[in-house]
N, C-alpha and C. Protein backbone atom coordinates (compact mmCIF):
# COMPACT_ATOMS: atom_id res chain seq x y z
N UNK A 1 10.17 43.29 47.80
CA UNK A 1 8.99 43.92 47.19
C UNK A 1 9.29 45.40 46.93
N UNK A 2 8.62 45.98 45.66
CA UNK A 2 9.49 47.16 45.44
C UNK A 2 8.14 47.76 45.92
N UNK A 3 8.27 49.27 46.18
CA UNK A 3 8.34 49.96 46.96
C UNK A 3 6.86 51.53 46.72
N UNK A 4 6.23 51.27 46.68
CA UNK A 4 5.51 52.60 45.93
C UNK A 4 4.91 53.50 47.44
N UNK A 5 5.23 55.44 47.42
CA UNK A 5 5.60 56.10 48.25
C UNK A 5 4.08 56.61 48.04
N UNK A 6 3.54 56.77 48.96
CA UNK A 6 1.79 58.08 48.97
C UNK A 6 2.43 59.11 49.51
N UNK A 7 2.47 59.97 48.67
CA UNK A 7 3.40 61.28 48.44
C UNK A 7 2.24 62.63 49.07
N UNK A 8 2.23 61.96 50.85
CA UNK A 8 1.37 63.21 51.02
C UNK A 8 1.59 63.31 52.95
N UNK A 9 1.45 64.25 53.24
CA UNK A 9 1.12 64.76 55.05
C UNK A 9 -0.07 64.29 55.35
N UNK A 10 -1.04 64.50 54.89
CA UNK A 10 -2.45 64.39 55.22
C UNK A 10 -2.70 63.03 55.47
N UNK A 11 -2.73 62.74 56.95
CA UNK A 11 -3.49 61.39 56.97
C UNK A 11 -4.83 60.94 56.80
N UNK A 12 -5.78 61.63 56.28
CA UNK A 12 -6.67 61.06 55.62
C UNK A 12 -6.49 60.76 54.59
N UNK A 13 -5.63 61.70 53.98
CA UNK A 13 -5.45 60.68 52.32
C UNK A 13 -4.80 59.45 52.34
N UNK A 14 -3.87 59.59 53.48
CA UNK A 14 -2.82 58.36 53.25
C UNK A 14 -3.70 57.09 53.82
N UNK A 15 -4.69 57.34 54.78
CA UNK A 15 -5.72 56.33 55.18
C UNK A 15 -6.47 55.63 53.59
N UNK A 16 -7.01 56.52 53.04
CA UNK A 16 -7.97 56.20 52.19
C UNK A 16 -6.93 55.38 50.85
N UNK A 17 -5.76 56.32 50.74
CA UNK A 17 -5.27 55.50 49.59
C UNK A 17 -4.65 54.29 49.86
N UNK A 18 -4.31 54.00 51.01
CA UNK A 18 -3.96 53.13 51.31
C UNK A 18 -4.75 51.63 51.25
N UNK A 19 -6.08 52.07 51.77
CA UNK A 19 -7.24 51.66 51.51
C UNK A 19 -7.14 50.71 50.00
N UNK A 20 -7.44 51.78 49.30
CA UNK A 20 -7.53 51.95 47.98
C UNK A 20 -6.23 51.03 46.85
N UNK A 21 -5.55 50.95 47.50
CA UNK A 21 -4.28 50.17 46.82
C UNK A 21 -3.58 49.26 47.23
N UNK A 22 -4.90 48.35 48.57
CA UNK A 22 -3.97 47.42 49.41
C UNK A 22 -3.78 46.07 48.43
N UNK A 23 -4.66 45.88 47.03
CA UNK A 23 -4.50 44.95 46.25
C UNK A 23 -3.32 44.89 45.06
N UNK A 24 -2.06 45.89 45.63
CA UNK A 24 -1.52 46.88 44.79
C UNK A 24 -0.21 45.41 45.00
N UNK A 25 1.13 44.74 44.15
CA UNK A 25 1.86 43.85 44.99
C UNK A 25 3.13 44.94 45.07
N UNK A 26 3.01 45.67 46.05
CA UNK A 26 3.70 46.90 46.08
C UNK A 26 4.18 47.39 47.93
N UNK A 27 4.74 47.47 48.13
CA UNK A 27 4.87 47.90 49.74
C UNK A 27 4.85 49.31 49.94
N UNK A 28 3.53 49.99 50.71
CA UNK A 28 3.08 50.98 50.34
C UNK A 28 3.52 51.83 51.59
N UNK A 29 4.21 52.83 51.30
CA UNK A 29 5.06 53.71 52.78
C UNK A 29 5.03 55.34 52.69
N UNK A 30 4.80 55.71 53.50
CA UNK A 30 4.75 57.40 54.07
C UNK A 30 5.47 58.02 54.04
N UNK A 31 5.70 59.17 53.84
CA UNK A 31 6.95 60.00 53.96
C UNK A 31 7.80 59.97 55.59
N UNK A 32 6.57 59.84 56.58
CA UNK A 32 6.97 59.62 58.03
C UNK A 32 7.45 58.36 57.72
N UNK A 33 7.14 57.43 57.53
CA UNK A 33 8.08 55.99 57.56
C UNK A 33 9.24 56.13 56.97
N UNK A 34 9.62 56.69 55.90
CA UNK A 34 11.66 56.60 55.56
C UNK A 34 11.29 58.37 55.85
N UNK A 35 10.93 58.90 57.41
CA UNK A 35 12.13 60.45 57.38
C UNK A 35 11.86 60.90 56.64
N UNK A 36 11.10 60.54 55.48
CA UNK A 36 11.17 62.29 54.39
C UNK A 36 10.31 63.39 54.81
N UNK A 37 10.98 64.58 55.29
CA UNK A 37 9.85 65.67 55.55
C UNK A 37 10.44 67.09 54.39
N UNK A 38 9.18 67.06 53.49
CA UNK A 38 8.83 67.55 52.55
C UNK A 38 7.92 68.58 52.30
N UNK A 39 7.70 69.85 51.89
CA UNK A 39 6.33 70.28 51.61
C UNK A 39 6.49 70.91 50.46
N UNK A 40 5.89 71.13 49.70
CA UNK A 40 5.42 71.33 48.18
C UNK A 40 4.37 72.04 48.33
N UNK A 41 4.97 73.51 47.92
CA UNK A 41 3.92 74.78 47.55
C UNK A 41 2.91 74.10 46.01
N UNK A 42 1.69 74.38 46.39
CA UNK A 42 0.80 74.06 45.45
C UNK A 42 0.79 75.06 44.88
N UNK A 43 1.10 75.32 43.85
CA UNK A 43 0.96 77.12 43.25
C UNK A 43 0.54 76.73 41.43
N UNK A 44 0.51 75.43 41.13
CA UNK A 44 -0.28 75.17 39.69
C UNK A 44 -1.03 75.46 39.60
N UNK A 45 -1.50 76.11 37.70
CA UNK A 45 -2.67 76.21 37.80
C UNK A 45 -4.15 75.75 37.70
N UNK A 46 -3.89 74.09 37.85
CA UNK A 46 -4.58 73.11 37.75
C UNK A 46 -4.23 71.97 38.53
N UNK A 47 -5.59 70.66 38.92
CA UNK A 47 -4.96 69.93 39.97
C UNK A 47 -4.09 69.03 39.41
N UNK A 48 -4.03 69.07 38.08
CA UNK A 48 -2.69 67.93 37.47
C UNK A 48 -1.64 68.47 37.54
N UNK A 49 -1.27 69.90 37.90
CA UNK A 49 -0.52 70.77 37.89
C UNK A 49 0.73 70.06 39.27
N UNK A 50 -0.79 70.39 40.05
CA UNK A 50 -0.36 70.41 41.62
C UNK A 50 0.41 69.13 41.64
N UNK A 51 -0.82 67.80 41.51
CA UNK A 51 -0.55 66.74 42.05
C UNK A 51 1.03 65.75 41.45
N UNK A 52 1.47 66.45 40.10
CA UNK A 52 2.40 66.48 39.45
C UNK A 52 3.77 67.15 39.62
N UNK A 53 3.52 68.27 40.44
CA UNK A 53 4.73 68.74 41.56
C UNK A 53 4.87 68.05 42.38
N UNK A 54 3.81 67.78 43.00
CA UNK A 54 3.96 67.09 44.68
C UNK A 54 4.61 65.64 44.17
N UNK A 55 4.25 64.73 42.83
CA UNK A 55 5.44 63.47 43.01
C UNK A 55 6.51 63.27 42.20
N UNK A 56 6.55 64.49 41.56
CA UNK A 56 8.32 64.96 40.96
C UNK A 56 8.99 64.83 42.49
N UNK A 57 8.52 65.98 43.12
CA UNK A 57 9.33 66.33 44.33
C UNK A 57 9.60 64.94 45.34
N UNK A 58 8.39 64.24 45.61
CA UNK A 58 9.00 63.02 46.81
C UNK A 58 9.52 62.34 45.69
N UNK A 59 9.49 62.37 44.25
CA UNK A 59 10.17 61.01 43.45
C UNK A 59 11.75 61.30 43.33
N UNK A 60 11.81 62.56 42.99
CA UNK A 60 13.43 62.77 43.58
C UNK A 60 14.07 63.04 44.89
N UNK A 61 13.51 63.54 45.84
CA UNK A 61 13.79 63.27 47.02
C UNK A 61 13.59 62.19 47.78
N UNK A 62 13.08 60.87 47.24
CA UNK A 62 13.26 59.61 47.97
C UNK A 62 14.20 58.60 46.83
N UNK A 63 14.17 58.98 45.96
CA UNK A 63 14.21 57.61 44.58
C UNK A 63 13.57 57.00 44.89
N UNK A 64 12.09 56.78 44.87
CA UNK A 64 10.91 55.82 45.20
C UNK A 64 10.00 56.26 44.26
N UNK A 65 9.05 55.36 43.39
CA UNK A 65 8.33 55.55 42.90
C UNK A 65 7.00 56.51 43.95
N UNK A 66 6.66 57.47 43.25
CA UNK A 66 5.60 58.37 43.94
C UNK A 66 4.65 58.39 43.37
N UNK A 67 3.22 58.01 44.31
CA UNK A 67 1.97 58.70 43.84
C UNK A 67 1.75 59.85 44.44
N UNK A 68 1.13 60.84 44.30
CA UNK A 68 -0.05 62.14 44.71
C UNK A 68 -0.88 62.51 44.23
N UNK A 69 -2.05 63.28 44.84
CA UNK A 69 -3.27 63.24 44.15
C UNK A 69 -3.14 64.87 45.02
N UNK A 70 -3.80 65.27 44.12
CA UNK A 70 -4.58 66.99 44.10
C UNK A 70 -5.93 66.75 43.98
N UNK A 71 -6.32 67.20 45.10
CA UNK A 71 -7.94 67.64 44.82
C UNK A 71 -9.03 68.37 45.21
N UNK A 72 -10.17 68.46 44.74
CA UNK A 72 -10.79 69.87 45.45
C UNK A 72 -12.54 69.40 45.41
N UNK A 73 -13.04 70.41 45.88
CA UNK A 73 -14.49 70.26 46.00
C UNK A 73 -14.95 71.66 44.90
N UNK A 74 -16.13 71.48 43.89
CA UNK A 74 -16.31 72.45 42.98
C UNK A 74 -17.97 72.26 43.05
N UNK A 75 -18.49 73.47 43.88
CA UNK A 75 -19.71 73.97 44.03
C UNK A 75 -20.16 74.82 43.08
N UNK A 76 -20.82 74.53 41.77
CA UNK A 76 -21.62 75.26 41.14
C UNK A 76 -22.29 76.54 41.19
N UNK A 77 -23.21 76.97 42.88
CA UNK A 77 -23.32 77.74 43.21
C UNK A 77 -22.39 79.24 43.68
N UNK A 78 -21.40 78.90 43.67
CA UNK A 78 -20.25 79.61 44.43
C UNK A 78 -19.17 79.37 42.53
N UNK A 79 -19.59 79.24 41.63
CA UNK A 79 -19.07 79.51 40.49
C UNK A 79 -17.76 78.41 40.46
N UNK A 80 -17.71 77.40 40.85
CA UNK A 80 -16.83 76.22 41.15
C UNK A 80 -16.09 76.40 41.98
N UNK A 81 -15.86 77.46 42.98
CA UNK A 81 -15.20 77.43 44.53
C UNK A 81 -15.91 76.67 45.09
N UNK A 82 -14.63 75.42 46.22
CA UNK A 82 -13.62 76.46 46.25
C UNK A 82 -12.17 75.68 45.33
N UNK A 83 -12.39 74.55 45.16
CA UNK A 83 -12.22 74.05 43.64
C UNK A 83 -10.12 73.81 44.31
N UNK A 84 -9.01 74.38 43.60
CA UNK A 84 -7.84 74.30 43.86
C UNK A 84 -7.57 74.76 45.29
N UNK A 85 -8.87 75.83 45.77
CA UNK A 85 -8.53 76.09 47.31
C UNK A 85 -9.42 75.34 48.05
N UNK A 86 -9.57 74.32 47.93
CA UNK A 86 -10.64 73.38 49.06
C UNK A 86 -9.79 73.38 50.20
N UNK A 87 -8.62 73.17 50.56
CA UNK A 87 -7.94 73.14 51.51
C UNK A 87 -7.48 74.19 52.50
N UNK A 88 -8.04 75.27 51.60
CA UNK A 88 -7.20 76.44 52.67
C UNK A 88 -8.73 77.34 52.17
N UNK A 89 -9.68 77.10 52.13
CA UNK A 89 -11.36 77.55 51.79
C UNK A 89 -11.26 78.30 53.03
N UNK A 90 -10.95 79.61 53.49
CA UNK A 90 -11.47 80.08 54.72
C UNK A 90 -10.28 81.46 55.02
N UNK A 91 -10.82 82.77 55.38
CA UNK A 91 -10.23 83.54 55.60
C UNK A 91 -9.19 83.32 56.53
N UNK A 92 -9.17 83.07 57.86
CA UNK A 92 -8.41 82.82 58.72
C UNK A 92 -7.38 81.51 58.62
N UNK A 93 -5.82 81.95 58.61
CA UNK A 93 -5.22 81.07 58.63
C UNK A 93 -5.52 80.20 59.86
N UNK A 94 -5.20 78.91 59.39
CA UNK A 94 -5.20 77.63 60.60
C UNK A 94 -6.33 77.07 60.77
N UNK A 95 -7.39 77.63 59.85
CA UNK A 95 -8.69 76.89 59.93
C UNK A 95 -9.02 75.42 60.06
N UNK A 96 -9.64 74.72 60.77
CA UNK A 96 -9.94 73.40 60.68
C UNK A 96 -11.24 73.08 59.18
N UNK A 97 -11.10 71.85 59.48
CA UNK A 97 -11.86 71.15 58.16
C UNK A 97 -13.32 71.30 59.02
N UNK A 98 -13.81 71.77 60.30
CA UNK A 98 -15.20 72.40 60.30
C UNK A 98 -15.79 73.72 60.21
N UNK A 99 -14.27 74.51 60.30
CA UNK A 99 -14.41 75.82 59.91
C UNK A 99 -14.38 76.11 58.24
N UNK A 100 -14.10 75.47 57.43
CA UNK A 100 -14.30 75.45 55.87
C UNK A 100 -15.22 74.91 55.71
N UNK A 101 -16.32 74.26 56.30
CA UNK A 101 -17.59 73.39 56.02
C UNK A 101 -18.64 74.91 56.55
N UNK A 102 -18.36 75.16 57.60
CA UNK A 102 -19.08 76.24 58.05
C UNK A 102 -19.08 77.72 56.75
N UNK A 103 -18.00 77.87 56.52
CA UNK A 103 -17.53 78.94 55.73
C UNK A 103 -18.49 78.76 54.61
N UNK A 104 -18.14 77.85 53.96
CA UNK A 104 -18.73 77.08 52.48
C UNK A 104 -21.11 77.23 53.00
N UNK A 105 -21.11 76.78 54.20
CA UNK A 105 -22.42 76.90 54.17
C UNK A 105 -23.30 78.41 54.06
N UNK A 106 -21.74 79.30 55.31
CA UNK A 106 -22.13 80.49 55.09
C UNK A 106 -22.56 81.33 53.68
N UNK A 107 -21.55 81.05 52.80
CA UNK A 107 -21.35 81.54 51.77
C UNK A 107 -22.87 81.17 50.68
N UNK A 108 -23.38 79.74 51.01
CA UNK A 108 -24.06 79.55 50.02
C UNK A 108 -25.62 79.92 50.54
N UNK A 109 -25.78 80.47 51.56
CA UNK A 109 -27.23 81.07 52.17
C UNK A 109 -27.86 82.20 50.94
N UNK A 110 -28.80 81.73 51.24
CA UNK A 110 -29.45 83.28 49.66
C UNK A 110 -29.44 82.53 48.49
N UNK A 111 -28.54 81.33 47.82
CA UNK A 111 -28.47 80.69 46.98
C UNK A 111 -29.36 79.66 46.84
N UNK A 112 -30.09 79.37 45.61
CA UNK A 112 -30.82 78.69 45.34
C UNK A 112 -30.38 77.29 45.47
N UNK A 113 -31.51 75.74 46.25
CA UNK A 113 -30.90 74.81 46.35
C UNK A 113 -31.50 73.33 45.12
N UNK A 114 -31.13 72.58 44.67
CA UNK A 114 -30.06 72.11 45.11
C UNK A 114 -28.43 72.77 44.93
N UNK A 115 -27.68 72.64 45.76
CA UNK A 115 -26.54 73.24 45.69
C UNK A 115 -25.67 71.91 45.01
N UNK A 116 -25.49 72.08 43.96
CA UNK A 116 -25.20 70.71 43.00
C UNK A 116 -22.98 71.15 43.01
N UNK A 117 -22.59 70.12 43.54
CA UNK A 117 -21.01 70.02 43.36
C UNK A 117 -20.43 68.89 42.64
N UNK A 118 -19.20 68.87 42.95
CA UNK A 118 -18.28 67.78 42.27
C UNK A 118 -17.10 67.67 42.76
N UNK A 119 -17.03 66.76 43.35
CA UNK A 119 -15.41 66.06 43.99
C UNK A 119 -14.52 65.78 43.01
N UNK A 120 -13.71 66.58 42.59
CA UNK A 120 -12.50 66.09 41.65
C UNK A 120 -11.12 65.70 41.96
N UNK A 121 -10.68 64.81 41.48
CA UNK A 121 -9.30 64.21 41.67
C UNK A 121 -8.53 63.83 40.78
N UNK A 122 -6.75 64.25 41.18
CA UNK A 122 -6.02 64.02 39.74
C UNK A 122 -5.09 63.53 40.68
N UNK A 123 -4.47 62.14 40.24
CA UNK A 123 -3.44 61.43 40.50
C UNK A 123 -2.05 61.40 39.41
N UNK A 124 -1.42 62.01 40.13
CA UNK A 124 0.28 62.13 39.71
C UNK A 124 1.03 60.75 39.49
N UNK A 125 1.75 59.61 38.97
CA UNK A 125 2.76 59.07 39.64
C UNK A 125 3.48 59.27 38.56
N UNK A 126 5.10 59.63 39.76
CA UNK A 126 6.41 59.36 39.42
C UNK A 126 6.84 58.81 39.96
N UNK A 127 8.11 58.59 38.23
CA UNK A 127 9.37 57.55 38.34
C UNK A 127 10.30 58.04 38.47
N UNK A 128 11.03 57.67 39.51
CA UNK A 128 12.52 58.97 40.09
C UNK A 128 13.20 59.09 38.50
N UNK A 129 13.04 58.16 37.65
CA UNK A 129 13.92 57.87 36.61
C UNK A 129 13.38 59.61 35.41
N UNK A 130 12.23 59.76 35.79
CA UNK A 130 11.69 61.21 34.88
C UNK A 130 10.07 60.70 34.28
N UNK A 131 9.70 59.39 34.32
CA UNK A 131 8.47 59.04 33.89
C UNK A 131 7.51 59.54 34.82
N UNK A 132 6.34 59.73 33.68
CA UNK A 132 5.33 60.43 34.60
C UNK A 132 3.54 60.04 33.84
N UNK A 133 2.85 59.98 34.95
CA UNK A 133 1.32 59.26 34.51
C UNK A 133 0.33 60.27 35.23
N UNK A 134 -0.59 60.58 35.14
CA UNK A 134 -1.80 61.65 35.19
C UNK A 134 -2.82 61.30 34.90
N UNK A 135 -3.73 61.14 35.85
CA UNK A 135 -5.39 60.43 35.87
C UNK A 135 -6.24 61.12 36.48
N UNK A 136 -7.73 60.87 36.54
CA UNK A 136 -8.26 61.56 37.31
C UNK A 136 -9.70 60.78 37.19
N UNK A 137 -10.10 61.25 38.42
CA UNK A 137 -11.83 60.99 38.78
C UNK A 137 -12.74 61.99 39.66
N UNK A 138 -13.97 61.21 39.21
CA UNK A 138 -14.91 62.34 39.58
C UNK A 138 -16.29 62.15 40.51
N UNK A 139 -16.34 62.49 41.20
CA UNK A 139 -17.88 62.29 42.46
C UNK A 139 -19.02 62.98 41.98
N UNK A 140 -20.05 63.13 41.47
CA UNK A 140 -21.09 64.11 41.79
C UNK A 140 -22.21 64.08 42.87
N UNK A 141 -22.59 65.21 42.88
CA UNK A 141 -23.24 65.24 44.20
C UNK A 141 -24.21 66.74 44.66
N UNK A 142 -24.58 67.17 46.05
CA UNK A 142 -24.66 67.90 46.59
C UNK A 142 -24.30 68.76 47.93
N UNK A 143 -24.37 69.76 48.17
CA UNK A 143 -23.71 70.13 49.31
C UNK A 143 -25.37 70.37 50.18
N UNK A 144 -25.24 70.03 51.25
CA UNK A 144 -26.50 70.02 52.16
C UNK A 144 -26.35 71.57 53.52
N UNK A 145 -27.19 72.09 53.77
CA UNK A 145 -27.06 72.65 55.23
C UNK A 145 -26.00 72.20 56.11
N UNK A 146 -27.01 70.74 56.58
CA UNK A 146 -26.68 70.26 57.78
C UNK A 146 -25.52 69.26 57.22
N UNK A 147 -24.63 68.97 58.54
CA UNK A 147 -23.50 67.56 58.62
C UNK A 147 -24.42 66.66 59.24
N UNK A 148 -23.82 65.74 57.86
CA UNK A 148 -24.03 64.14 58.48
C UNK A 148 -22.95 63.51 58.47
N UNK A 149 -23.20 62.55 58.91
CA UNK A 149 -22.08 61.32 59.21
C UNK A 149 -20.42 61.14 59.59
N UNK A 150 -19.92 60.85 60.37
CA UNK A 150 -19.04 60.82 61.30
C UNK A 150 -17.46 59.79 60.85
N UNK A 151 -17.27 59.74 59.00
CA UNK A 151 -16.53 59.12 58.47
C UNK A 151 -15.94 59.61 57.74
N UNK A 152 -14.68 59.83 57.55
CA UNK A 152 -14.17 60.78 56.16
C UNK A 152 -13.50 61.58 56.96
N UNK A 153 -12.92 62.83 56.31
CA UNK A 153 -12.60 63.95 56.39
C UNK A 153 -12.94 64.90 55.39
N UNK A 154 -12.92 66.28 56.26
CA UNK A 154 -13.02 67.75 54.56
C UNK A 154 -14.13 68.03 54.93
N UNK A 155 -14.62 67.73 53.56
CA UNK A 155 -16.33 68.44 53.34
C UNK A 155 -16.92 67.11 52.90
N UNK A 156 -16.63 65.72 53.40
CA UNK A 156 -17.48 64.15 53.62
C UNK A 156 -18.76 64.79 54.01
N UNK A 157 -18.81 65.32 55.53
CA UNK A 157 -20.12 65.32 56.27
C UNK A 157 -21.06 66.43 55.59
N UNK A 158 -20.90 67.07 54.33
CA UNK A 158 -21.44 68.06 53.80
C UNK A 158 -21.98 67.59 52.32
N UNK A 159 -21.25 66.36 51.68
CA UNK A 159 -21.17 66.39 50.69
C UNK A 159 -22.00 65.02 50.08
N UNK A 160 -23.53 65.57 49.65
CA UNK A 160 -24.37 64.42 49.76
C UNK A 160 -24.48 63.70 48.23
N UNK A 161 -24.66 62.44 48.17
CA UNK A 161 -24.63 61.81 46.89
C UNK A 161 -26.03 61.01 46.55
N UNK A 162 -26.81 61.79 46.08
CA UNK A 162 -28.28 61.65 45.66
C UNK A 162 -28.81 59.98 45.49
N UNK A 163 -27.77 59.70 44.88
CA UNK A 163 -27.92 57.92 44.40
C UNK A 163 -27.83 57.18 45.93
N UNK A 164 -27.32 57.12 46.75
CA UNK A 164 -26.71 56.56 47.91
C UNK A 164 -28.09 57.05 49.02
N UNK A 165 -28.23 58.33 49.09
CA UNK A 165 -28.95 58.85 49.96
C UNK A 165 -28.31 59.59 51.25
N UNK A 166 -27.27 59.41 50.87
CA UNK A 166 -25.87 59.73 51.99
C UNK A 166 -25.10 60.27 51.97
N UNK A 167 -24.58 61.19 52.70
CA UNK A 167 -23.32 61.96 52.43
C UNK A 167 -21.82 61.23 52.67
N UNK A 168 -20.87 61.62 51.92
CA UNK A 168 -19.90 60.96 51.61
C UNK A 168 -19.62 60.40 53.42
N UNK A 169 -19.49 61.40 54.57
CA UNK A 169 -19.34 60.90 55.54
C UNK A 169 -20.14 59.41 56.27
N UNK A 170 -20.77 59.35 55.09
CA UNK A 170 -21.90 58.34 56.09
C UNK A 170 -21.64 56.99 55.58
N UNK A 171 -21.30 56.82 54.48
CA UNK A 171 -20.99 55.89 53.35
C UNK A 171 -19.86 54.94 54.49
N UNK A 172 -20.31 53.82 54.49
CA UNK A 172 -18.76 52.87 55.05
C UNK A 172 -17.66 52.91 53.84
N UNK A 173 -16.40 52.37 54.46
CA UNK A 173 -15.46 52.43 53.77
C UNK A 173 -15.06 51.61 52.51
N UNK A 174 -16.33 50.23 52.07
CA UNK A 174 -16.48 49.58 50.89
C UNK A 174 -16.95 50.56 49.70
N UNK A 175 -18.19 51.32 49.98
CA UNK A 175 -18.71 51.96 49.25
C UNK A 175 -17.69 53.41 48.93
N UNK A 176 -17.79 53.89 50.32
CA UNK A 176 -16.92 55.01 49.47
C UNK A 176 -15.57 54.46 48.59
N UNK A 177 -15.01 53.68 48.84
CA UNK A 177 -13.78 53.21 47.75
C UNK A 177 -14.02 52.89 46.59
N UNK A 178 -15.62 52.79 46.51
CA UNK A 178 -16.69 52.51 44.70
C UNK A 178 -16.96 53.17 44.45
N UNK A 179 -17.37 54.68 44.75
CA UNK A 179 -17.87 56.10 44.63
C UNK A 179 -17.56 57.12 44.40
N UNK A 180 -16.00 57.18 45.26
CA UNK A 180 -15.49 58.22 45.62
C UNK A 180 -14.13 59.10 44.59
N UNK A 181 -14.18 59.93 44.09
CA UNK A 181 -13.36 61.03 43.83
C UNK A 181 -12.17 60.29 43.30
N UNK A 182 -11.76 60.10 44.60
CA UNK A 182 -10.21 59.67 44.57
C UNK A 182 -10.11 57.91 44.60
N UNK A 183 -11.29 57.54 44.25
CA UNK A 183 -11.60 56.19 43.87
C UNK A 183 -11.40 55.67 42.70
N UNK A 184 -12.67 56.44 41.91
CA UNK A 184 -12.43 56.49 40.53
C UNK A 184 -10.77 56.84 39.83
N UNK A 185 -10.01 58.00 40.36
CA UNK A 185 -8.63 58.01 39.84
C UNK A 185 -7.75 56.58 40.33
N UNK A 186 -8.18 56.28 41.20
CA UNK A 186 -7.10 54.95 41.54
C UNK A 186 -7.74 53.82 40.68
N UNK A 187 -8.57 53.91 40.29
CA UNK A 187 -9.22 52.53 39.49
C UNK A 187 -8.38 53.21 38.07
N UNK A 188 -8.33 54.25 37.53
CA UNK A 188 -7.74 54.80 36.34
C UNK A 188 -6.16 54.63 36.66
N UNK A 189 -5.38 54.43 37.50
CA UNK A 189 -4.05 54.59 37.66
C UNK A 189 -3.75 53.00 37.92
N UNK A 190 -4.71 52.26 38.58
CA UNK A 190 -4.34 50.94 38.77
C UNK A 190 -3.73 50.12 37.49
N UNK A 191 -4.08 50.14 36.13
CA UNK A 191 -3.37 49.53 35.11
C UNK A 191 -1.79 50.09 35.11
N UNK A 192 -2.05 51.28 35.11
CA UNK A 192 -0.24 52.29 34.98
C UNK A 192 0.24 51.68 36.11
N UNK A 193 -0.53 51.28 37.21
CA UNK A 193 0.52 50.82 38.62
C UNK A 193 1.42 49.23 38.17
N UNK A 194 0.25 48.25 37.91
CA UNK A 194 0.42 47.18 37.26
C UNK A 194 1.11 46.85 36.65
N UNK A 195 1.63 47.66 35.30
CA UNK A 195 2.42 47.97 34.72
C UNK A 195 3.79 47.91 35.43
N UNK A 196 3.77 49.13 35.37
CA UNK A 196 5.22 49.40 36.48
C UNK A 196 5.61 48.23 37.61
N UNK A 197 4.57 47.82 38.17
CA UNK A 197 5.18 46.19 39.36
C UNK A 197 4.78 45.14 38.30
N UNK A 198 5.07 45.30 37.10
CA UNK A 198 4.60 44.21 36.78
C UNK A 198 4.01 42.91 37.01
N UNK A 199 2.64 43.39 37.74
CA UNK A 199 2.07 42.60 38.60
C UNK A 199 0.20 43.04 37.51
């Protein structure tokens, strides 16, 4: 079975995409599973930018077909921050993902609510061979005060979706894989996957 790589550190992504592509006829593996330790400065100036470095780089450093996805949270109120910096959203290096939820609430006090956002996501895959595919999807939503729900990672427990009644954290893992960000791009990349396993 040939071989497709989730071209990322973050084990929540690698949870969710994994999730997300277990109908894939593809054997789906980590950079920790074949040894590759990798990191890829995000310095594009867009998330197709990013997510398009990050699987050049594991597609030639493994010869394995690579996916990656770039993505961010874009709060309206805060002028679409923190958008390419969702991940590093917070003065102090080493911040955790409740110290950028905190940060993000701080910031939006004084601001009029609803605090209306958007989960965006752009999926990369490369072919060690030089081929390359670029997709993307999209969440809308709101950002709330308070945290709810105890599922996800990031800004899940912050990030409420009006239709649902729930913030992304609260959502089980059927729904968010119908909803979600990086859902919608894998439903857009699933034909290009298909393709390629000719499956």
């Amino acid at each position: 079975m040939k071989k497709l790589l989730i071209a990322t550190n973050n084990k929540g992504k690698v949870k969710e995409l994994q999730e997300l592509l277990q109908g894939l006829k593809a054997e789906l593996v980590t950079p920790a599973d074949i040894h590759l330790t990798l990191d890829v400065e995000e310095d594009g100036r867009d998330y197709a930018e990013n997510a398009a470095k990050k699987a050049i780089a594991f597609a030639r450093a493994s010869g394995l077909i690579s996916l990656a996805d770039d993505s961010g949270l874009e709060v309206d109120a805060l002028d679409g921050a923190p958008g390419l910096y969702s991940a590093r959203y917070h003065p102090k290096p080493g911040a955790t993902d409740a110290d950028r939820r905190a940060y993000m609430r701080e910031n939006l006090q004084g601001k009029p609510q609803p605090w209306t956002a958007r989960f965006h996501a752009t999926i990369a895959i490369a072919i060690p061979e030089g081929e390359l595919h670029v997709v993307e999807g999209n969440c809308h939503g709101e950002i709330i005060p308070e945290e709810r729900g105890s599922n996800g990672f990031g800004y899940d427990p912050i990030f409420y979706i009006p239709e649902t009644g729930m913030t992304m954290a609260e959502l089980g893992m059927e729904e968010k894989n119908r909803l979600s960000h990086r859902a919608k791009a894998v439903i857009n990349a699933l034909p290009i996957l298909r393709s390629i396993y000719r499956v």
